[in-house]
N, C-alpha and C. Protein backbone atom coordinates (compact mmCIF):
# COMPACT_ATOMS: atom_id res chain seq x y z
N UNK A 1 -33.91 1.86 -3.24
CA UNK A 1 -32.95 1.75 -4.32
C UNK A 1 -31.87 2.83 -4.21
N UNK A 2 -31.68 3.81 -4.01
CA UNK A 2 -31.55 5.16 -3.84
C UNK A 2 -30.25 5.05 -2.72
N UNK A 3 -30.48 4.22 -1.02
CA UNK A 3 -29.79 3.93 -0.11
C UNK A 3 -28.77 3.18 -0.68
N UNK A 4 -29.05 1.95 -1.49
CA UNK A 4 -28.49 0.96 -2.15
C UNK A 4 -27.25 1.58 -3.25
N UNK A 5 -27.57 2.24 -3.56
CA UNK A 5 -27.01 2.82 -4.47
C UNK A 5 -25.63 4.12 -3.94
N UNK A 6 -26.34 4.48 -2.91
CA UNK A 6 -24.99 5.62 -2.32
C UNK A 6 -24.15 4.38 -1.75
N UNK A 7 -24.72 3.72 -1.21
CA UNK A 7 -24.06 2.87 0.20
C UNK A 7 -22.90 2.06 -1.20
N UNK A 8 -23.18 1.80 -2.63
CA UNK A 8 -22.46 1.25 -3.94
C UNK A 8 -21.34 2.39 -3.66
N UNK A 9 -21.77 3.50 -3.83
CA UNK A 9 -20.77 4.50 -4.30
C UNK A 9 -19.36 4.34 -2.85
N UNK A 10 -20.05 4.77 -2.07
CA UNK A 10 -19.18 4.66 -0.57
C UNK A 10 -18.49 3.32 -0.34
N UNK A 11 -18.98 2.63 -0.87
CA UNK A 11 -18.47 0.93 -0.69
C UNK A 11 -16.97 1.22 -1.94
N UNK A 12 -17.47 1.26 -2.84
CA UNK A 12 -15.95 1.24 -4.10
C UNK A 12 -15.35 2.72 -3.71
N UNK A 13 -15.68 3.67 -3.53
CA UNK A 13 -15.11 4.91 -2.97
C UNK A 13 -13.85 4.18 -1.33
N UNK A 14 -14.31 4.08 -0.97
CA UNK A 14 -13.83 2.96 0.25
C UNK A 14 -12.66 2.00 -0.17
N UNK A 15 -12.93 1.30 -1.11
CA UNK A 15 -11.97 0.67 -2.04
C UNK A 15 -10.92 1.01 -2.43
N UNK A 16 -11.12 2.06 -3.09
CA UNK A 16 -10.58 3.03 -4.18
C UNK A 16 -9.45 3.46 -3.35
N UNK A 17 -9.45 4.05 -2.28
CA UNK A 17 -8.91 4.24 -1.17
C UNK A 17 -8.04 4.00 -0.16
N UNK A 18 -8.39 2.68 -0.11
CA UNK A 18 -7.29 1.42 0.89
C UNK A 18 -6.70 0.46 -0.30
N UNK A 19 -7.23 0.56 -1.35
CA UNK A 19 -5.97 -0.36 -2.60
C UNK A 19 -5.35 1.06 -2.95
N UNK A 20 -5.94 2.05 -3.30
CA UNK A 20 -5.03 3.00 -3.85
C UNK A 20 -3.96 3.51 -3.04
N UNK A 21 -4.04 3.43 -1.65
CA UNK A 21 -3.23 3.70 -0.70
C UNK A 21 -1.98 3.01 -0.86
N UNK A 22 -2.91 2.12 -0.49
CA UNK A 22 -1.50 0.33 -0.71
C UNK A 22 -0.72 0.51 -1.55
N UNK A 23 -1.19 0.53 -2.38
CA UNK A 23 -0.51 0.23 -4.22
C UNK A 23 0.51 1.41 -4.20
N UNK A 24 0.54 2.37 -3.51
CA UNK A 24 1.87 3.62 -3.68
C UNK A 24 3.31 2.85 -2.45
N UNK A 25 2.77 2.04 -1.86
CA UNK A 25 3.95 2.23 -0.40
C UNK A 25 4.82 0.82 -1.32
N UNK A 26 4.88 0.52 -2.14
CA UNK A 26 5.95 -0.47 -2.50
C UNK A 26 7.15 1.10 -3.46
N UNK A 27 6.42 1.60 -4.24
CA UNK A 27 7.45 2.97 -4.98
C UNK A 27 7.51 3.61 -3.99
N UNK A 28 6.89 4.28 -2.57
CA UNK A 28 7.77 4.62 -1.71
C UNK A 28 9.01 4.52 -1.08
N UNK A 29 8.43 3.30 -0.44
CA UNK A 29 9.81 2.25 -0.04
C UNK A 29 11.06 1.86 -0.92
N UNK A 30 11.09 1.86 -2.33
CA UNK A 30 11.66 1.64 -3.27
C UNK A 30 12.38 3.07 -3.64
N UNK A 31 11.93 4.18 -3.68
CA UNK A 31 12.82 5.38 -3.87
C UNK A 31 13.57 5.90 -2.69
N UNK A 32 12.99 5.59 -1.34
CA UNK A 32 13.58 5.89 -0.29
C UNK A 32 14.69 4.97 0.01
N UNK A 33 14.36 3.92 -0.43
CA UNK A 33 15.48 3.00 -0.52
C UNK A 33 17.12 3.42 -1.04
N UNK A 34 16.86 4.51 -2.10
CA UNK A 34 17.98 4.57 -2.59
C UNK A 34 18.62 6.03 -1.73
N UNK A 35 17.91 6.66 -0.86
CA UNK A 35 18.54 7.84 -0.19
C UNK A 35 18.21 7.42 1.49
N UNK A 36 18.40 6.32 1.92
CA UNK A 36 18.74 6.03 3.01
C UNK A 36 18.23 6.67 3.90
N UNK A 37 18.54 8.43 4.30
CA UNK A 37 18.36 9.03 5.53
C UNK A 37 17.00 9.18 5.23
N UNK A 38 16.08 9.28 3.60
CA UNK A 38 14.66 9.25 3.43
C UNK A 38 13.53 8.17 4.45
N UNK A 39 14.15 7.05 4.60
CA UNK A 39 13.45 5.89 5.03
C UNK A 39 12.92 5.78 6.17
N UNK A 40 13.49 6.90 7.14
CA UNK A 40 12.59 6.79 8.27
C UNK A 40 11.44 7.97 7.76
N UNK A 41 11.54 8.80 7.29
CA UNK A 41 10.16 9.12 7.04
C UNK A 41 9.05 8.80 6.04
N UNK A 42 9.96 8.02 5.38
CA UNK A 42 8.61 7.39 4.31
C UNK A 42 7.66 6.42 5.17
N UNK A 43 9.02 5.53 6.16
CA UNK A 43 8.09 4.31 6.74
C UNK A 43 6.98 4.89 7.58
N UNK A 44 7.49 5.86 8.23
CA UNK A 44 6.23 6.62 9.34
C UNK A 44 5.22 7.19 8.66
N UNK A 45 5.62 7.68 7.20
CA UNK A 45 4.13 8.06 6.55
C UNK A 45 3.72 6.62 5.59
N UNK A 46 4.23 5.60 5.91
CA UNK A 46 3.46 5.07 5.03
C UNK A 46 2.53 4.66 6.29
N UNK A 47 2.80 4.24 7.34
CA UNK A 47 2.65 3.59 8.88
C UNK A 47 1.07 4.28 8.84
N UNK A 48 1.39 6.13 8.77
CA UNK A 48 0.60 6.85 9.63
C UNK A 48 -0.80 6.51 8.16
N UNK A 49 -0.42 7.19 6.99
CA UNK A 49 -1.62 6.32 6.11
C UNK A 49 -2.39 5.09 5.91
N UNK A 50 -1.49 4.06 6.58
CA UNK A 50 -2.04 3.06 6.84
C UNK A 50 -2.67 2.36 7.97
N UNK A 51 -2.39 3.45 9.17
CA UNK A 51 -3.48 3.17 9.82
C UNK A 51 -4.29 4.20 9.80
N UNK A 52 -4.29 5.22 9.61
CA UNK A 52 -5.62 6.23 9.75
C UNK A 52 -6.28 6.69 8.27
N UNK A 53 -5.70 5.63 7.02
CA UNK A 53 -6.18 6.08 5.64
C UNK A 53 -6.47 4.76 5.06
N UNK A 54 -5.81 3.92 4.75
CA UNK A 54 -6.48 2.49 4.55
C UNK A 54 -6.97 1.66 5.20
N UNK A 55 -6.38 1.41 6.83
CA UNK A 55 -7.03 0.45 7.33
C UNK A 55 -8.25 0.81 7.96
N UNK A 56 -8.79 2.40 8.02
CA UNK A 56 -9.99 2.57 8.36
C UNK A 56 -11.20 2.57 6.91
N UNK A 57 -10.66 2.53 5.64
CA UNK A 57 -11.13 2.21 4.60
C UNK A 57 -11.67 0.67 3.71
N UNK A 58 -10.47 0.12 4.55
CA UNK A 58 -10.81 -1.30 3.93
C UNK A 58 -12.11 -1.52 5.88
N UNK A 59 -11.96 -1.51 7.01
CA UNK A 59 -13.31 -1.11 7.54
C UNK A 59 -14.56 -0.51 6.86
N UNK A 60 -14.40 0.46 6.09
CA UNK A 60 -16.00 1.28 6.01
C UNK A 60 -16.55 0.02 4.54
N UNK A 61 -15.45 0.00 4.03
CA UNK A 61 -16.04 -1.13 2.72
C UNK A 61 -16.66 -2.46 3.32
N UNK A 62 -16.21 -2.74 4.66
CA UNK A 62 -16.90 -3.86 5.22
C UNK A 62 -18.06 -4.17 5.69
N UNK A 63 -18.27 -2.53 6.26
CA UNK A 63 -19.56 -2.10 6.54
C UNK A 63 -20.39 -1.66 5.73
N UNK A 64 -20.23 -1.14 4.74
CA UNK A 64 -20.78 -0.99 3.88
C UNK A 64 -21.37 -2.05 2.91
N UNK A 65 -20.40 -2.99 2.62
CA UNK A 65 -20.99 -4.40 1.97
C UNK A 65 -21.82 -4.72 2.39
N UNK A 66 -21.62 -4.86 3.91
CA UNK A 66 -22.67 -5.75 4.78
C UNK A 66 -24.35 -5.50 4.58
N UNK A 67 -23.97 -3.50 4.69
CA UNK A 67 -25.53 -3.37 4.22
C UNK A 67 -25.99 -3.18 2.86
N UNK A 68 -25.54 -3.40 2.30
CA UNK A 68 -25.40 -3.48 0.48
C UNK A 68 -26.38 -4.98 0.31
N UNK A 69 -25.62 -5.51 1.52
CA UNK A 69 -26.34 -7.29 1.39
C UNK A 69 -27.59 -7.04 2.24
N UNK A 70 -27.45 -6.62 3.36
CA UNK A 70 -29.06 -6.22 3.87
C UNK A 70 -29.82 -5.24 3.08
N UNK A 71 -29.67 -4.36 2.62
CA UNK A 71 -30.50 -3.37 1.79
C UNK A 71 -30.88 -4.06 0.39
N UNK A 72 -29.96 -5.14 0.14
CA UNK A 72 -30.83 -5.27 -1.05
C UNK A 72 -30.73 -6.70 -1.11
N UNK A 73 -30.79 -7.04 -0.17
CA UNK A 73 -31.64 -8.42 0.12
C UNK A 73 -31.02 -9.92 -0.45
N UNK A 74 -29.27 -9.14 -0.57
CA UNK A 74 -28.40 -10.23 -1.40
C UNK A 74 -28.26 -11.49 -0.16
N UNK A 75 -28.31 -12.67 -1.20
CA UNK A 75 -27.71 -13.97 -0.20
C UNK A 75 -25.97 -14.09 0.22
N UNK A 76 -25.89 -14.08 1.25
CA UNK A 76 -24.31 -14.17 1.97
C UNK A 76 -23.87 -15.92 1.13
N UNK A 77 -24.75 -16.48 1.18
CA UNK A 77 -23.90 -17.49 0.60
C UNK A 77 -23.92 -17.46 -0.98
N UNK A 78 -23.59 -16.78 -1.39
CA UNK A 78 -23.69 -16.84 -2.98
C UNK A 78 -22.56 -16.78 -3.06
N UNK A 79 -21.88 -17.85 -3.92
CA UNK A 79 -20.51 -17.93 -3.99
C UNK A 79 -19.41 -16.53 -4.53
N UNK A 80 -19.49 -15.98 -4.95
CA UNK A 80 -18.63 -14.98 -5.49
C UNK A 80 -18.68 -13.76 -3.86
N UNK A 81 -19.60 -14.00 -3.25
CA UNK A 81 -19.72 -12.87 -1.96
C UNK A 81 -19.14 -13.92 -1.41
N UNK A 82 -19.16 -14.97 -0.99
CA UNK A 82 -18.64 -15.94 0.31
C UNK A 82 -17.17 -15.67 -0.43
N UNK A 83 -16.74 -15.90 -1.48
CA UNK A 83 -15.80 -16.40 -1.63
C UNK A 83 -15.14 -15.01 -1.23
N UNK A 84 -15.51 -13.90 -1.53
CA UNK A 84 -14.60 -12.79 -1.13
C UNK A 84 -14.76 -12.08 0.37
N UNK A 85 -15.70 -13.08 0.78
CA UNK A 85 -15.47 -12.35 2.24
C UNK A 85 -14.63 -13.26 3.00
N UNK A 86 -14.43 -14.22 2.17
CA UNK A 86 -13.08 -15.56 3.21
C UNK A 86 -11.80 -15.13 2.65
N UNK A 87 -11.97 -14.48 1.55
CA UNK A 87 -9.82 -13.56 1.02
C UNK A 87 -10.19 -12.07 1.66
N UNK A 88 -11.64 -11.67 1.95
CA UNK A 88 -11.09 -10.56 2.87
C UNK A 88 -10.84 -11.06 4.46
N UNK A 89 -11.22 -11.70 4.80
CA UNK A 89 -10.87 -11.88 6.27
C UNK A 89 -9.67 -12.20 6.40
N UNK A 90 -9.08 -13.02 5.33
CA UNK A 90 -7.65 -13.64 5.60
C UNK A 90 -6.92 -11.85 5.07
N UNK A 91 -7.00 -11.15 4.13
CA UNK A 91 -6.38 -10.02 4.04
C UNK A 91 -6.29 -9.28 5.27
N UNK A 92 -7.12 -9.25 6.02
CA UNK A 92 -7.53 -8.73 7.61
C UNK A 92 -6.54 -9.07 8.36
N UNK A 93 -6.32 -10.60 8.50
CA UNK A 93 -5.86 -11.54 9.01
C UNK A 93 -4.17 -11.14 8.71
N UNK A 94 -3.93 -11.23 7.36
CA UNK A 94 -2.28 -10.77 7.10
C UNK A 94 -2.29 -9.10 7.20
N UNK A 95 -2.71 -8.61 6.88
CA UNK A 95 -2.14 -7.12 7.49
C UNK A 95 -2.27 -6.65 8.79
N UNK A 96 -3.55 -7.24 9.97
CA UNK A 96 -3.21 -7.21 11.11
C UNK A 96 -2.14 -7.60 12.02
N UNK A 97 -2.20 -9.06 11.63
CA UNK A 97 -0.93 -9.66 12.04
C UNK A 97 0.31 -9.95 11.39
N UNK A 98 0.21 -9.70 10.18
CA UNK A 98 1.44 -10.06 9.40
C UNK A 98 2.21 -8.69 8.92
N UNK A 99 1.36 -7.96 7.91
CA UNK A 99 2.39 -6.32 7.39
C UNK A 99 2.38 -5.56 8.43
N UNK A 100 0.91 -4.95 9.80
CA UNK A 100 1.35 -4.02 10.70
C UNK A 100 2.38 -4.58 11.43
N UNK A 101 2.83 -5.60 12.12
CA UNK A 101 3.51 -5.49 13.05
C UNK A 101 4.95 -5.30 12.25
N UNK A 102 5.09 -6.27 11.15
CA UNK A 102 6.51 -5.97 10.33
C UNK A 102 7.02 -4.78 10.07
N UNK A 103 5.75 -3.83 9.52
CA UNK A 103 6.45 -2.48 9.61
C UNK A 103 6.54 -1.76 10.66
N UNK A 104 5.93 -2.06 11.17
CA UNK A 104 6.18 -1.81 13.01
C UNK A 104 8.10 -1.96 13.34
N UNK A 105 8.12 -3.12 13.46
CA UNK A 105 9.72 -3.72 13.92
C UNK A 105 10.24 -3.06 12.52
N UNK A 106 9.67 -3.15 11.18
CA UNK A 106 11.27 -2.64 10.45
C UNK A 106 11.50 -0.89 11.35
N UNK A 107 10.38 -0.44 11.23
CA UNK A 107 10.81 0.93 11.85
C UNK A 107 11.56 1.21 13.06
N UNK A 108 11.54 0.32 13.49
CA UNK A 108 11.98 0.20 14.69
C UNK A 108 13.53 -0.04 14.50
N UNK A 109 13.68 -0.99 13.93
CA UNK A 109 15.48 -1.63 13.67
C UNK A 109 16.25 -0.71 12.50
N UNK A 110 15.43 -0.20 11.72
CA UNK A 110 15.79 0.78 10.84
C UNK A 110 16.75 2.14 11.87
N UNK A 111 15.79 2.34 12.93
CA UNK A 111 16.44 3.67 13.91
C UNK A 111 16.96 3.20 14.58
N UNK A 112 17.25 2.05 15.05
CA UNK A 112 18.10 1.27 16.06
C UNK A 112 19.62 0.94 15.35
N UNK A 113 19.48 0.07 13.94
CA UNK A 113 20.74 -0.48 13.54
C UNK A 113 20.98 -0.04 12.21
N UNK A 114 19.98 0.79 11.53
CA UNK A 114 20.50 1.34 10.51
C UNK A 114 20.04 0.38 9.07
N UNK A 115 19.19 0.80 7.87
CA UNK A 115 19.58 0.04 6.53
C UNK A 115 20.02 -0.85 6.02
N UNK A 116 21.38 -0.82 6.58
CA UNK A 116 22.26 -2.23 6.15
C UNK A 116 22.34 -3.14 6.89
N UNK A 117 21.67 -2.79 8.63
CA UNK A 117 21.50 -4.59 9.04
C UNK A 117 21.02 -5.14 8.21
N UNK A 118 21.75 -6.61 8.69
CA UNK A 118 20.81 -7.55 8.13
C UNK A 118 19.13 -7.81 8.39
N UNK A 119 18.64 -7.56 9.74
CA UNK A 119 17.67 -7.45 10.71
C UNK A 119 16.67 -6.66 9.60
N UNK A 120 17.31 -5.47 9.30
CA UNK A 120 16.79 -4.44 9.10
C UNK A 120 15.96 -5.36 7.36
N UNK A 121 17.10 -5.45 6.95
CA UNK A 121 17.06 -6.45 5.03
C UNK A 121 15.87 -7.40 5.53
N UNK A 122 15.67 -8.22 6.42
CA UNK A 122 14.76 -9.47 6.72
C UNK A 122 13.74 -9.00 6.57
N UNK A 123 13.73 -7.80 7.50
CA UNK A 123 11.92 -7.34 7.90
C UNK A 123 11.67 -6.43 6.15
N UNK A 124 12.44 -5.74 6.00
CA UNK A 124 12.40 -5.44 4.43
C UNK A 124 11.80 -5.95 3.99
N UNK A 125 12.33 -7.44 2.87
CA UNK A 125 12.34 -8.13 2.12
C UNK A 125 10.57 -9.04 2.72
N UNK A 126 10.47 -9.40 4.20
CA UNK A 126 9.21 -9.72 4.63
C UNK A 126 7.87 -8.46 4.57
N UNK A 127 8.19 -7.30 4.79
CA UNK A 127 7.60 -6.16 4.23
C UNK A 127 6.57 -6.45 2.88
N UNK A 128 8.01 -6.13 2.03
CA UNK A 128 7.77 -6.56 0.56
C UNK A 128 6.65 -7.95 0.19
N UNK A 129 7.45 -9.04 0.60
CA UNK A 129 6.21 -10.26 0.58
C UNK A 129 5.06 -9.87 0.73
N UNK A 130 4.63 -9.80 1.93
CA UNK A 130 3.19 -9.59 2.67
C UNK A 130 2.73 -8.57 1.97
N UNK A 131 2.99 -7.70 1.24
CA UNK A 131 2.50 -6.38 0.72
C UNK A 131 1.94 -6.62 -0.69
N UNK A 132 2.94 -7.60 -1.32
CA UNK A 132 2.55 -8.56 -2.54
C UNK A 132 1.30 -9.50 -2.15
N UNK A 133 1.36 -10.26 -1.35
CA UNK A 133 0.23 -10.85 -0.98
C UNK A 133 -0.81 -10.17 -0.72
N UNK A 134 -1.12 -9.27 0.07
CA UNK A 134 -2.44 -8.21 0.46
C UNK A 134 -2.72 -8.12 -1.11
N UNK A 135 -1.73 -6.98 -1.76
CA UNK A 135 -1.90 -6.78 -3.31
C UNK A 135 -2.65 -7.46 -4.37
N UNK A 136 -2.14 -8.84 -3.96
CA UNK A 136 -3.00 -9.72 -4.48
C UNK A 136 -4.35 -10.80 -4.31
N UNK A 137 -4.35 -10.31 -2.93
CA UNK A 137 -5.85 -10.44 -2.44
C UNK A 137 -6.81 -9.55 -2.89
N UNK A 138 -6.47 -8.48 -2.39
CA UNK A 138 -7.16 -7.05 -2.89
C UNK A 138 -7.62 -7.09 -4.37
N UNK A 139 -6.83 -7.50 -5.24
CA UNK A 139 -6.96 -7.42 -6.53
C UNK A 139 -7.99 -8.99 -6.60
N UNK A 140 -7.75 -9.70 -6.33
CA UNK A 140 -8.78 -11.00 -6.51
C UNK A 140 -10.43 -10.53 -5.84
N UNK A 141 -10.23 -10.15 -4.53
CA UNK A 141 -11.41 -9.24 -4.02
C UNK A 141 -12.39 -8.44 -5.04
N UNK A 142 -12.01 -7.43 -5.52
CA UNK A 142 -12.17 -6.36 -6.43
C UNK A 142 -12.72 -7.07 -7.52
N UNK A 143 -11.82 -8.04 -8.56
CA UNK A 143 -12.11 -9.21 -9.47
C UNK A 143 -13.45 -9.64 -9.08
N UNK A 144 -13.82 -10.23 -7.97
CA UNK A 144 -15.29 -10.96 -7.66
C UNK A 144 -15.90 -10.11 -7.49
N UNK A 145 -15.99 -9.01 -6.95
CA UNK A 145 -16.96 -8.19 -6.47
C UNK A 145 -17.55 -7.41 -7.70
N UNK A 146 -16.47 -7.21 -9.05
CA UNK A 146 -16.72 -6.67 -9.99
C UNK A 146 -17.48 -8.04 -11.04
N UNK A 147 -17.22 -9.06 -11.32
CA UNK A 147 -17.18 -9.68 -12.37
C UNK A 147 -18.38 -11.10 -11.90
N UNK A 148 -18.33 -11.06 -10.29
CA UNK A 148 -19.81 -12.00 -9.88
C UNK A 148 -19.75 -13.23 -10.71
N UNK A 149 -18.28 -13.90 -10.41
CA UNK A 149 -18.22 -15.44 -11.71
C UNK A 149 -19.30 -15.78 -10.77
N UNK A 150 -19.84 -17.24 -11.35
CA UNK A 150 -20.53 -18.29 -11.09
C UNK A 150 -19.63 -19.12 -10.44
N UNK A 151 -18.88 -19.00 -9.36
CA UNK A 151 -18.29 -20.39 -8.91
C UNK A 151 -18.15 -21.92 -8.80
N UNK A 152 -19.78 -21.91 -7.75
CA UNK A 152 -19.68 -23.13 -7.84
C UNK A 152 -21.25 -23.22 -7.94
N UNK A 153 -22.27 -24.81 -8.13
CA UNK A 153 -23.52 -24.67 -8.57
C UNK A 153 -24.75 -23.60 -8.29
């Protein structure tokens, strides 16, 4: 009970962590926005937190679930766990391939063509999207994991 119980704490500690991370880089991006020469270093610290502060966090919560479900003997198919391990994989799925590489290239065209490309506005504004979406995975995630609806029979 005891294992079960730290491995709880480290699991939402873990959480706490890679949404709380997240949830600051939209008011980053948004104040740096308005002082221009700010933006290359917000993007590189949001970059460098997000890979060595959330995306190794939303990892340990994965691992940690996993044995949360082996240690205490939970069924993987119980709908409220299935259902949030198919919006975490797809969250996986869009920030691997969808927000890292975007902020990847905005950083990139940001030091290449400057703010006011247009190039620069696209990957922006696609930034923004995908960041809303994670946001709102994360938050649906969290929702099941906290509240265990009854889905389906």
């Amino acid at each position: 009970m005891m294992l079960y119980l730290v491995l709880k704490w480290v699991h939402i500690l873990a959480a706490i962590i890679a949404i709380g991370a997240n949830a600051t880089y939209g008011i980053w991006i948004a104040r740096a926005s308005r002082r221009t020469e700010a933006l290359p270093f917000t993007l590189h610290g949001i970059k460098l937190i997000d890979d060595r502060i959330a995306n190794p966090a939303y990892g340990l919560s994965l691992v940690t679930g996993a044995l949360m479900v082996f240690v205490g003997k939970i069924n993987l198919t119980t709908p409220w766990l299935l259902t949030s391990l198919g919006l975490y994989l797809l969250l996986v799925v869009v920030g691997l391939f969808g927000y890292t590489p975007v902020l990847k290239r905005q950083i990139q065209i940001l030091e290449s063509r400057g703010a006011t490309s247009p190039e620069y506005q696209a990957h922006a504004r696609q930034g923004t999207i995908l960041g809303i979406v994670l946001a709102v995975l994360a938050i649906v995630i969290v929702f099941l994991m906290v509240v265990k609806p009854a889905l389906w029979g």
